[in-house]
Each structure stands twice: as structure tokens, then as C-alpha cells.
PDB file of N, CA and C in Angstrom:
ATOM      1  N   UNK A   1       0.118 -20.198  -5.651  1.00  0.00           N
ATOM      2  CA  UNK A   1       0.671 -18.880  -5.419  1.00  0.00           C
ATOM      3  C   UNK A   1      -0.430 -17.854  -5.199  1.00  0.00           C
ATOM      4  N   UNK A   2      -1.743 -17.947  -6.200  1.00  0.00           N
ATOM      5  CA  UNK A   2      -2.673 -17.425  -5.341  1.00  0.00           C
ATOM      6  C   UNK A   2      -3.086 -17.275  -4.682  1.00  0.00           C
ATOM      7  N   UNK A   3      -3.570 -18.476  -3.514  1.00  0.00           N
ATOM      8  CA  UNK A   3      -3.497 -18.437  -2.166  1.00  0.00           C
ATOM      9  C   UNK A   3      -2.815 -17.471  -0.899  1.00  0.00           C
ATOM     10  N   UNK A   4      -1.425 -17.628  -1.658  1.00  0.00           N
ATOM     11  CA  UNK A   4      -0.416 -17.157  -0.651  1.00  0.00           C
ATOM     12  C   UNK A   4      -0.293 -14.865  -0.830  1.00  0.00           C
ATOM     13  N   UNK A   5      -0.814 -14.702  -2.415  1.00  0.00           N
ATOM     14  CA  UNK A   5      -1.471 -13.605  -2.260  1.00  0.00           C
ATOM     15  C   UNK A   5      -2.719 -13.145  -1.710  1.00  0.00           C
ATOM     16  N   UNK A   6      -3.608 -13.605  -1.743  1.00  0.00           N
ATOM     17  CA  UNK A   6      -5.220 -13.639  -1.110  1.00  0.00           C
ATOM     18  C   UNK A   6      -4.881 -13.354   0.333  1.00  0.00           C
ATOM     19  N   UNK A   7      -4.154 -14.418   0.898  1.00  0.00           N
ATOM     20  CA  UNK A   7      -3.670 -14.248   2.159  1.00  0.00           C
ATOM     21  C   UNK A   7      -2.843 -13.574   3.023  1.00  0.00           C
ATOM     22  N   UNK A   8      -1.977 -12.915   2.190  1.00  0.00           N
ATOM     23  CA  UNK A   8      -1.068 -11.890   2.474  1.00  0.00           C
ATOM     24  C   UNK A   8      -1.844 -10.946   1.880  1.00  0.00           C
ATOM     25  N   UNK A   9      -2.457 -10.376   1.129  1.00  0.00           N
ATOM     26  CA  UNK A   9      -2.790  -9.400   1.366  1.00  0.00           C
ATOM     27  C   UNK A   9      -4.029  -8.930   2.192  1.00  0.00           C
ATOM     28  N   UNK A  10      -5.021 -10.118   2.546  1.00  0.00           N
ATOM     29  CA  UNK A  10      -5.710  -9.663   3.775  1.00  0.00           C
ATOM     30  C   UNK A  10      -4.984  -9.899   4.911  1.00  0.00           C
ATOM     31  N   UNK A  11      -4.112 -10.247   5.148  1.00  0.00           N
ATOM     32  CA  UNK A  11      -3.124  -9.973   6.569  1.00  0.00           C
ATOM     33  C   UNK A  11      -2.758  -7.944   6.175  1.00  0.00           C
ATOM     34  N   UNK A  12      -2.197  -7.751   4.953  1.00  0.00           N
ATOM     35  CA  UNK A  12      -1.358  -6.747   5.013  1.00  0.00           C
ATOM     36  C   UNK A  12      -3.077  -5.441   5.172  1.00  0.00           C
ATOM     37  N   UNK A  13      -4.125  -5.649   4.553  1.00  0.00           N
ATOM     38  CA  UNK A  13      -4.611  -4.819   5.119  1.00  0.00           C
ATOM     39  C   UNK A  13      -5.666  -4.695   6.713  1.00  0.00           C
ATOM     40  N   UNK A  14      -5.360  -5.664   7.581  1.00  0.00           N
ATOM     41  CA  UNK A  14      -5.704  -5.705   8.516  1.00  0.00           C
ATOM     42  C   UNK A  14      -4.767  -5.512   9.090  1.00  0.00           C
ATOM     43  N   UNK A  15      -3.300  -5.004   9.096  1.00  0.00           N
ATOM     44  CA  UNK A  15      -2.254  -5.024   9.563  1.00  0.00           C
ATOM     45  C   UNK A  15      -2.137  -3.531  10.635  1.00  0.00           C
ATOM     46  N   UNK A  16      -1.614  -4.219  12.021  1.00  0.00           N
ATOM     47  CA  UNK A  16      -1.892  -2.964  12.977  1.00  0.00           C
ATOM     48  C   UNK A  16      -0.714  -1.827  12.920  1.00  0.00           C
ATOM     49  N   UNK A  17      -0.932  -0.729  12.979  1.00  0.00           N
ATOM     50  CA  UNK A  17      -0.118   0.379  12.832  1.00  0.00           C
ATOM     51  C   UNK A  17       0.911   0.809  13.735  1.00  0.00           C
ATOM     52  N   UNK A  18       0.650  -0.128  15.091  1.00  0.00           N
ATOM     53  CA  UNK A  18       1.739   0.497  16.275  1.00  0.00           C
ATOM     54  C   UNK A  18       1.814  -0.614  17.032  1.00  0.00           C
ATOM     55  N   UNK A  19       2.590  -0.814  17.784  1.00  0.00           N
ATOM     56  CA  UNK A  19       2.812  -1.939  18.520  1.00  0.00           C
ATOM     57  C   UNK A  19       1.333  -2.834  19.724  1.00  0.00           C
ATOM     58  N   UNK A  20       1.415  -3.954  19.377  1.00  0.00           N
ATOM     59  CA  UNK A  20       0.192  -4.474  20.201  1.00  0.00           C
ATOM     60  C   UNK A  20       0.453  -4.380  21.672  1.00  0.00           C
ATOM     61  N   UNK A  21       0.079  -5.074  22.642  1.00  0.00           N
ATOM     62  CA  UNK A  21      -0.297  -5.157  24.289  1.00  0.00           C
ATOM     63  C   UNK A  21       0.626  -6.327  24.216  1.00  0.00           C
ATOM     64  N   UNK A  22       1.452  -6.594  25.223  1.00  0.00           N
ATOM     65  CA  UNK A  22       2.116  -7.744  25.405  1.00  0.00           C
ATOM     66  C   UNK A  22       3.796  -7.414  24.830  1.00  0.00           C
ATOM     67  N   UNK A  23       3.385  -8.974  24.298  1.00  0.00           N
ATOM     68  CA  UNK A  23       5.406  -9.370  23.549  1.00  0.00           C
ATOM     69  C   UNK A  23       5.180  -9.025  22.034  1.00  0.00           C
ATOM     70  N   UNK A  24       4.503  -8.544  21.302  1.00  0.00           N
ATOM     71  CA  UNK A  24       4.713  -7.894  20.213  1.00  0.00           C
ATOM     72  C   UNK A  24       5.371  -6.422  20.070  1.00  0.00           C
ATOM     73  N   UNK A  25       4.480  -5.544  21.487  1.00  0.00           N
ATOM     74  CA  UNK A  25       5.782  -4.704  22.193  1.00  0.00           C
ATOM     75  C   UNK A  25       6.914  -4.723  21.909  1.00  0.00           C
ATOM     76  N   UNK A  26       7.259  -5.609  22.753  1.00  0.00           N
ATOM     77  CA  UNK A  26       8.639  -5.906  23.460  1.00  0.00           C
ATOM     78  C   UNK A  26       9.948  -6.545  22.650  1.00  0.00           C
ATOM     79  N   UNK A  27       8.811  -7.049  21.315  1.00  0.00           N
ATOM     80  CA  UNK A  27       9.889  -8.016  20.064  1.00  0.00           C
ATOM     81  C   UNK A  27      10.050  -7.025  19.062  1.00  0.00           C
ATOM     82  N   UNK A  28       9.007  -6.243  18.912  1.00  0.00           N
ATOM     83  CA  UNK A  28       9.955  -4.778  18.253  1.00  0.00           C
ATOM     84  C   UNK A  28      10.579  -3.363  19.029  1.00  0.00           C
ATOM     85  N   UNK A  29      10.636  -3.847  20.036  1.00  0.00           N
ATOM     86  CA  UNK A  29      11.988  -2.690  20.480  1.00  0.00           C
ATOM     87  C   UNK A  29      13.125  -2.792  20.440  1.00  0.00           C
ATOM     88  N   UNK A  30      12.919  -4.603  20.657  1.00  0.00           N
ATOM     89  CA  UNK A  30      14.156  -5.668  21.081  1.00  0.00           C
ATOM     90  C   UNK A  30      14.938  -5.573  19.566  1.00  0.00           C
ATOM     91  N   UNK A  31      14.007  -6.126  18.855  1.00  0.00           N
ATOM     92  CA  UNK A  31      14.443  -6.377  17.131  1.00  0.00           C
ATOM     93  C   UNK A  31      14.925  -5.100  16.912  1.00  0.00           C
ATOM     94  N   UNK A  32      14.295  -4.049  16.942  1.00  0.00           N
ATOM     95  CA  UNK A  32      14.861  -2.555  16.626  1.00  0.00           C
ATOM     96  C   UNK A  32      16.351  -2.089  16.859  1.00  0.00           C
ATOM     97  N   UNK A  33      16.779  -2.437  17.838  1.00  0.00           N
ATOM     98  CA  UNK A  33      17.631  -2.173  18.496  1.00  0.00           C
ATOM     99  C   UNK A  33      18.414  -2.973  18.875  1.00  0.00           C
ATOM    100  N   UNK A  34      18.333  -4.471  18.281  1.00  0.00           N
ATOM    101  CA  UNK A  34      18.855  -5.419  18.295  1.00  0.00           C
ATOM    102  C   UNK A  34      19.673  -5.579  19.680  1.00  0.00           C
ATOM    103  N   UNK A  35      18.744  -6.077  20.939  1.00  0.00           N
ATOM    104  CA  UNK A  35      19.388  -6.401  21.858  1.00  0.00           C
ATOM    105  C   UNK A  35      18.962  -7.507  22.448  1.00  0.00           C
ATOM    106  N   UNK A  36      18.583  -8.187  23.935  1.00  0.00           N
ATOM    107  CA  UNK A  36      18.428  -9.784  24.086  1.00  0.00           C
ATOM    108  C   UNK A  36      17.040  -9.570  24.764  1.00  0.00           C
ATOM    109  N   UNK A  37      15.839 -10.304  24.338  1.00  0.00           N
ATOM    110  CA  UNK A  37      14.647 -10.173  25.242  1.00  0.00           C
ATOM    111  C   UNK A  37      14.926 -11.263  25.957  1.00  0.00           C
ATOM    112  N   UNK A  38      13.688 -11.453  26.447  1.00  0.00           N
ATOM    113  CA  UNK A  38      13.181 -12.875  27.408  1.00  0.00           C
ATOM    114  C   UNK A  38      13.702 -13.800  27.154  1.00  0.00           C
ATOM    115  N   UNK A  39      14.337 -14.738  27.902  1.00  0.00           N
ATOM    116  CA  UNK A  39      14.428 -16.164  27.321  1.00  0.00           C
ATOM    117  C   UNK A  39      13.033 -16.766  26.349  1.00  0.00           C
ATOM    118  N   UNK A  40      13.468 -18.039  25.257  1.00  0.00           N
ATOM    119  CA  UNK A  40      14.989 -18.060  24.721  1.00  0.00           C
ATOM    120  C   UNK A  40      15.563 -17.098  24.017  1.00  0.00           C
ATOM    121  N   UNK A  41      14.603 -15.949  23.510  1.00  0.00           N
ATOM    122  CA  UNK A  41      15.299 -14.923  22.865  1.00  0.00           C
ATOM    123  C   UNK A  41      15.517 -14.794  20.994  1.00  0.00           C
ATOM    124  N   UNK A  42      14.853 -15.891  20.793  1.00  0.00           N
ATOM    125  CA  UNK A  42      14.564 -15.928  19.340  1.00  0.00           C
ATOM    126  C   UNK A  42      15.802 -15.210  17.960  1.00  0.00           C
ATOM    127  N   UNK A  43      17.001 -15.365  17.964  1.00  0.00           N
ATOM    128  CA  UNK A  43      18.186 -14.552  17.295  1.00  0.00           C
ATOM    129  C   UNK A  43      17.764 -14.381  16.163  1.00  0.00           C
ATOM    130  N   UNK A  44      17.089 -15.175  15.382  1.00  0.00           N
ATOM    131  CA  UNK A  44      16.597 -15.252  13.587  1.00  0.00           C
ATOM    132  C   UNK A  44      15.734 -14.669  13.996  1.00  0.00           C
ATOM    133  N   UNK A  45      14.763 -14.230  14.562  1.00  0.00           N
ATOM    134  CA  UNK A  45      13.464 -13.847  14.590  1.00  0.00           C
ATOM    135  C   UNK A  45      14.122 -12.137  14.507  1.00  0.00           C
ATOM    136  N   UNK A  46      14.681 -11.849  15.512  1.00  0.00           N
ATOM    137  CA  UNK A  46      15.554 -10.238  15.604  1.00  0.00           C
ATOM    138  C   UNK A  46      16.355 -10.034  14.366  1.00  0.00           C
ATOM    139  N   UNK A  47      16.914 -10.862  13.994  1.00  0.00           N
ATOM    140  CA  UNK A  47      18.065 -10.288  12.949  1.00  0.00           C
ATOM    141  C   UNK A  47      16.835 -10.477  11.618  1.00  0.00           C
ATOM    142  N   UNK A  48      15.651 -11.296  11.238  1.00  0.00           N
ATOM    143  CA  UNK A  48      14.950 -10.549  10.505  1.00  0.00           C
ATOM    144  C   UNK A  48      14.428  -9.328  10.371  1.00  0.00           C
ATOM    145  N   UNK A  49      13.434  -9.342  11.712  1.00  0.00           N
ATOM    146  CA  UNK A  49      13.051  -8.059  11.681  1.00  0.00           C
ATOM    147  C   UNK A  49      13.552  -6.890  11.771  1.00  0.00           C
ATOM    148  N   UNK A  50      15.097  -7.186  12.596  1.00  0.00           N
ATOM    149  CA  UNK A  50      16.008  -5.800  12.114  1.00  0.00           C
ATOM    150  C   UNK A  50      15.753  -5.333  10.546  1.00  0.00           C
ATOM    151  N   UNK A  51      16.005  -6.223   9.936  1.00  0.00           N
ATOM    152  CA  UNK A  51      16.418  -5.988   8.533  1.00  0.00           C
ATOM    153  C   UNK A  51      14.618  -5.208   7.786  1.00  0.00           C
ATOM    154  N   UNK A  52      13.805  -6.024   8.657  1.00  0.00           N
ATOM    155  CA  UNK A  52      12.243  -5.167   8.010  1.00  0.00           C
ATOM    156  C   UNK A  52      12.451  -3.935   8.375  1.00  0.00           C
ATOM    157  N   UNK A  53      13.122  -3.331  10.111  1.00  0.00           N
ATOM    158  CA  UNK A  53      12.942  -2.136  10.652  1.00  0.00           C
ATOM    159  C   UNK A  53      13.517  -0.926   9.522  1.00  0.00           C
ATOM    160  N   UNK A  54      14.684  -1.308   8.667  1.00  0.00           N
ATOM    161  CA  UNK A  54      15.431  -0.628   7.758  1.00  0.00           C
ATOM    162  C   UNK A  54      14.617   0.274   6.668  1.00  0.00           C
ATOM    163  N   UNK A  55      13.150  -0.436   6.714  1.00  0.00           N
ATOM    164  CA  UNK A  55      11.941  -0.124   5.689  1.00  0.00           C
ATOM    165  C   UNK A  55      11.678   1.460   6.284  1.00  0.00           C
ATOM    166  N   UNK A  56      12.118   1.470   7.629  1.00  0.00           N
ATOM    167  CA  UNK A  56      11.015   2.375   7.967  1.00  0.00           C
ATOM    168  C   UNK A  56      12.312   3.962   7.445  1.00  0.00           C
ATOM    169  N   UNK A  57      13.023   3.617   6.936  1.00  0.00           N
ATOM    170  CA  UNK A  57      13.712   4.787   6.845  1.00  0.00           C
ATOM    171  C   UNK A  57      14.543   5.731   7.476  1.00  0.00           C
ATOM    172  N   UNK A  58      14.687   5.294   9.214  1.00  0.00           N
ATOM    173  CA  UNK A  58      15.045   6.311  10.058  1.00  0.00           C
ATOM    174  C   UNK A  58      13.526   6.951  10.830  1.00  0.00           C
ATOM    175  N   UNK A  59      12.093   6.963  10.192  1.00  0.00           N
ATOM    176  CA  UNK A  59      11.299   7.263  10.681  1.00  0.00           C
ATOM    177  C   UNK A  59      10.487   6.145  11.505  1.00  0.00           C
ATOM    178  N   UNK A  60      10.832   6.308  13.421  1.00  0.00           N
ATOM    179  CA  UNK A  60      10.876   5.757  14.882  1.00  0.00           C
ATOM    180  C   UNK A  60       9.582   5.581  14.500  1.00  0.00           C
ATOM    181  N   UNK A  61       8.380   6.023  14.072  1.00  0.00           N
ATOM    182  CA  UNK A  61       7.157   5.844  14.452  1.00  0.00           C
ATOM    183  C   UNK A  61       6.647   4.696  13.508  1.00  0.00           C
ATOM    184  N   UNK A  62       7.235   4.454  12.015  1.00  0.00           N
ATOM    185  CA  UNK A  62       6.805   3.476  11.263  1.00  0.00           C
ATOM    186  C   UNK A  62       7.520   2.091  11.595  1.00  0.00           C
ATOM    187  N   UNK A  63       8.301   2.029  12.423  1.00  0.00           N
ATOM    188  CA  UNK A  63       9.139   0.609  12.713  1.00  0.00           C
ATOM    189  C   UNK A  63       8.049  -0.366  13.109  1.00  0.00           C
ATOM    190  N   UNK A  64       7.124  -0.210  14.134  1.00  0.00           N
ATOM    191  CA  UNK A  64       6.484  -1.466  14.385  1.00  0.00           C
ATOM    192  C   UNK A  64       5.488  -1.613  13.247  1.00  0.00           C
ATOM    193  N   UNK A  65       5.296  -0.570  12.157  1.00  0.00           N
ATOM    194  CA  UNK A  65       4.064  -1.111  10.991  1.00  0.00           C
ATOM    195  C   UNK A  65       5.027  -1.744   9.957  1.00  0.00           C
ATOM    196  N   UNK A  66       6.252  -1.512   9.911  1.00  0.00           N
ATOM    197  CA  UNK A  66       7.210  -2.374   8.505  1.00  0.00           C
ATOM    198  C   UNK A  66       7.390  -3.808   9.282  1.00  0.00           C
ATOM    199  N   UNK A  67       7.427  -3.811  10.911  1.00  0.00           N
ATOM    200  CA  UNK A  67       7.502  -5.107  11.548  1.00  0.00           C
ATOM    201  C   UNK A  67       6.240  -6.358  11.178  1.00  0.00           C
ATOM    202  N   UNK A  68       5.194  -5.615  11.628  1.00  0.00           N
ATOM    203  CA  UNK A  68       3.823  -5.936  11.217  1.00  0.00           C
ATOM    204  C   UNK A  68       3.575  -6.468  10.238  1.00  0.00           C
ATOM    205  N   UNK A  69       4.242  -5.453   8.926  1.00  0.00           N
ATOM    206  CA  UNK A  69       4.334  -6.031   7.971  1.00  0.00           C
ATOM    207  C   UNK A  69       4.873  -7.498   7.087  1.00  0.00           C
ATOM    208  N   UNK A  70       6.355  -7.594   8.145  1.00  0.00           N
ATOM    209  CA  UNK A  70       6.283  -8.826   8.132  1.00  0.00           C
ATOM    210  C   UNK A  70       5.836 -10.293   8.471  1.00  0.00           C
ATOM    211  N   UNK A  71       5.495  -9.483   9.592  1.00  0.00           N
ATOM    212  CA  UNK A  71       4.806 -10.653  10.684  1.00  0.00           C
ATOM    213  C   UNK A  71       3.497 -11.431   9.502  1.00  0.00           C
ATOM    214  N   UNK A  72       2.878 -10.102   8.588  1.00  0.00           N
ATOM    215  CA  UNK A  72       1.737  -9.906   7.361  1.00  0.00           C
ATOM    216  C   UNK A  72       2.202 -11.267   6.615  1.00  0.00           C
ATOM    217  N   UNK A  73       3.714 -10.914   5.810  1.00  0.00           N
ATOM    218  CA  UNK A  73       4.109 -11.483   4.699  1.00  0.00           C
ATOM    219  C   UNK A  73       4.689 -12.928   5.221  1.00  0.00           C
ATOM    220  N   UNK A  74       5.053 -13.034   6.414  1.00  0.00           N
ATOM    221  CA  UNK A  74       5.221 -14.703   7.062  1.00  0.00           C
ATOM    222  C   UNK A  74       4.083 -15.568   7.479  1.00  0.00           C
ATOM    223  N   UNK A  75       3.173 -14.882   7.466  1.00  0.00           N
ATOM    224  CA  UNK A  75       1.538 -15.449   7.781  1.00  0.00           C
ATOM    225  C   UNK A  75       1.353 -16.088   6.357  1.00  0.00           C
ATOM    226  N   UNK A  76       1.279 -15.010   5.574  1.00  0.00           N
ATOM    227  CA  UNK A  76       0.772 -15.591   4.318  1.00  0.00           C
ATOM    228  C   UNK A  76       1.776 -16.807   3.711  1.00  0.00           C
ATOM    229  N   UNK A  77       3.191 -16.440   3.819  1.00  0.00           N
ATOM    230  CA  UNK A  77       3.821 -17.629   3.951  1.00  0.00           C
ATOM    231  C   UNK A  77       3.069 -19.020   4.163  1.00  0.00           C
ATOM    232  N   UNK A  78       3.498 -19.092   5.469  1.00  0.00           N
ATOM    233  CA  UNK A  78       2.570 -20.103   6.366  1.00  0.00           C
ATOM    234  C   UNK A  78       1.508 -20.163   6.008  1.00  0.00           C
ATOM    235  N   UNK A  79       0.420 -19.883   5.496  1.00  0.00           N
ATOM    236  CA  UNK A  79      -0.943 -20.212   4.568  1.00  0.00           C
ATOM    237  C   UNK A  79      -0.324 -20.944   3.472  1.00  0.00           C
ATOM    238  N   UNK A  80       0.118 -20.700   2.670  1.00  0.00           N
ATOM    239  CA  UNK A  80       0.856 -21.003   1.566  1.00  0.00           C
ATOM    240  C   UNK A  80       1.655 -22.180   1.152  1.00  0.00           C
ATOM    241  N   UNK A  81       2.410 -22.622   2.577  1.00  0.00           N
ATOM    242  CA  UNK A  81       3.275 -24.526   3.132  1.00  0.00           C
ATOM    243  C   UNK A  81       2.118 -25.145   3.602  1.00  0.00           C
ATOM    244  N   UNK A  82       1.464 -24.736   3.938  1.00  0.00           N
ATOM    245  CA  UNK A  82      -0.008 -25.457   4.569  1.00  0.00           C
ATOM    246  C   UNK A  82      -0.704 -26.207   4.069  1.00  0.00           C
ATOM    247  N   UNK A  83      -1.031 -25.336   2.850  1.00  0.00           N
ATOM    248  CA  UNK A  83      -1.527 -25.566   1.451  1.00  0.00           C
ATOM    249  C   UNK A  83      -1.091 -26.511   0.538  1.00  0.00           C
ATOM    250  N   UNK A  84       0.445 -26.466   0.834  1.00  0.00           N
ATOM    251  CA  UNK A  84       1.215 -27.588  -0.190  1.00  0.00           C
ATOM    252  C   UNK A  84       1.106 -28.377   1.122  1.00  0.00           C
ATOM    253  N   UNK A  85       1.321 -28.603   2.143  1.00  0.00           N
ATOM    254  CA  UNK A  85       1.330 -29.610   3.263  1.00  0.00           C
ATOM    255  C   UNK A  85      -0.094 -30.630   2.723  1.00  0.00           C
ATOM    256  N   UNK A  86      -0.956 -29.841   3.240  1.00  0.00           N
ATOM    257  CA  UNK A  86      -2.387 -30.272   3.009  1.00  0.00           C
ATOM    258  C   UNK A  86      -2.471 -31.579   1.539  1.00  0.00           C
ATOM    259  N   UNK A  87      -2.289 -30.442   0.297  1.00  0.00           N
ATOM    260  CA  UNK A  87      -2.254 -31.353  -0.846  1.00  0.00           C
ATOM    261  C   UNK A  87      -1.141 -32.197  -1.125  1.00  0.00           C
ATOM    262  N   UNK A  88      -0.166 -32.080  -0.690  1.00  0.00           N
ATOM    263  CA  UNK A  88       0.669 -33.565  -0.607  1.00  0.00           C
ATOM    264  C   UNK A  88      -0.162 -34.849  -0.082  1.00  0.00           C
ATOM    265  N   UNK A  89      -0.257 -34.207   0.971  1.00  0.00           N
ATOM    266  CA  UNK A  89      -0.900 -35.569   2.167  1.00  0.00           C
ATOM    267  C   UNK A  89      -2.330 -35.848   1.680  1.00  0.00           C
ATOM    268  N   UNK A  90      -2.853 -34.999   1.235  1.00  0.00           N
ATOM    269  CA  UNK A  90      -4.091 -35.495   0.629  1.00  0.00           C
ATOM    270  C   UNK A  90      -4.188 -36.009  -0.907  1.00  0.00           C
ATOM    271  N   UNK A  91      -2.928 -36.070  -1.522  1.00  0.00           N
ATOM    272  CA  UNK A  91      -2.644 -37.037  -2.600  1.00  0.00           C
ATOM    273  C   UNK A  91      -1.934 -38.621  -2.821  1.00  0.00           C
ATOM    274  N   UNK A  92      -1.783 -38.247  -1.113  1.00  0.00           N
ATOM    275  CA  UNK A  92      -0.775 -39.675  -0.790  1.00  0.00           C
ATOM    276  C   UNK A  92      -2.298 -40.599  -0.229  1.00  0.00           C
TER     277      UNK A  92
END
């Protein structure tokens, strides 16, 4: 579980404040506003981050940093299964 803090929280303070160049754009306007991007369109991916956008309060300018934020706290996730991935297989 340490790990998965260490790691989330250097994601959360390297974490960017406004939307990046590209489809990070485009996946929080989409998610925001819950409507259909690009194929395939990712539905769990939107109906999460809807639910992060809710962080921001009504305030338009913090939506892509509460997004970010998750994008933060699913990284560290993923560090974290890796970790148990890793030491399973390296006990077998």
C-alpha cells in the first residue's frame, strides 16, 4: 500500500493544471459533458470521469485538474497491480 501512495502522490504533484495537446483535450470535454468522442468511445472511461468533473464544483476552469487528478489516482493504481502482478509471479 505504500507503493501505491509514493506513487500517487508523485503523479498528484506533477499533475497538469489544464488540459494537454491532443485527446486528453478532447476526453475531458467529452467526459464533461458527457457526450460521444472518437471511435470506440470509451463509456466507463466518461461516466468515471464525469463523476471526478463533480469535484470541480460548478467551477469550468478546475474540471480538467479534478480529471487529471484521476488520471493521478489510476496511475498509482496501476503501479500498485503491477506490484502484486510482479510478486505473485516472482513467487511462483
Amino acid at each position: 500500500m505504500g507503493l501505491f501512495l509514493i506513487a500517487t502522490t508523485v503523479y498528484v504533484l506533477t499533475v497538469e493544471e489544464t488540459a494537454s495537446f491532443w485527446d486528453p483535450g478532447e476526453f475531458i470535454a467529452v467526459a464533461h459533458k458527457l457526450q460521444v468522442p472518437h471511435p470506440p468511445g470509451a463509456p466507463f472511461f466518461l461516466l468515471v470521469y464525469r463523476m471526478f468533473s463533480f469535484l470541480a464544483f460548478g467551477n469550468e476552469l478546475s474540471v480538467a485538474y479534478w480529471m487529471n487528478i484521476a488520471s493521478a489516482l489510476f496511475s498509482g493504481f496501476t503501479i500498485l497491480f503491477l506490484f502484486w502482478s510482479i510478486t505473485l509471479l516472482a513467487a511462483k
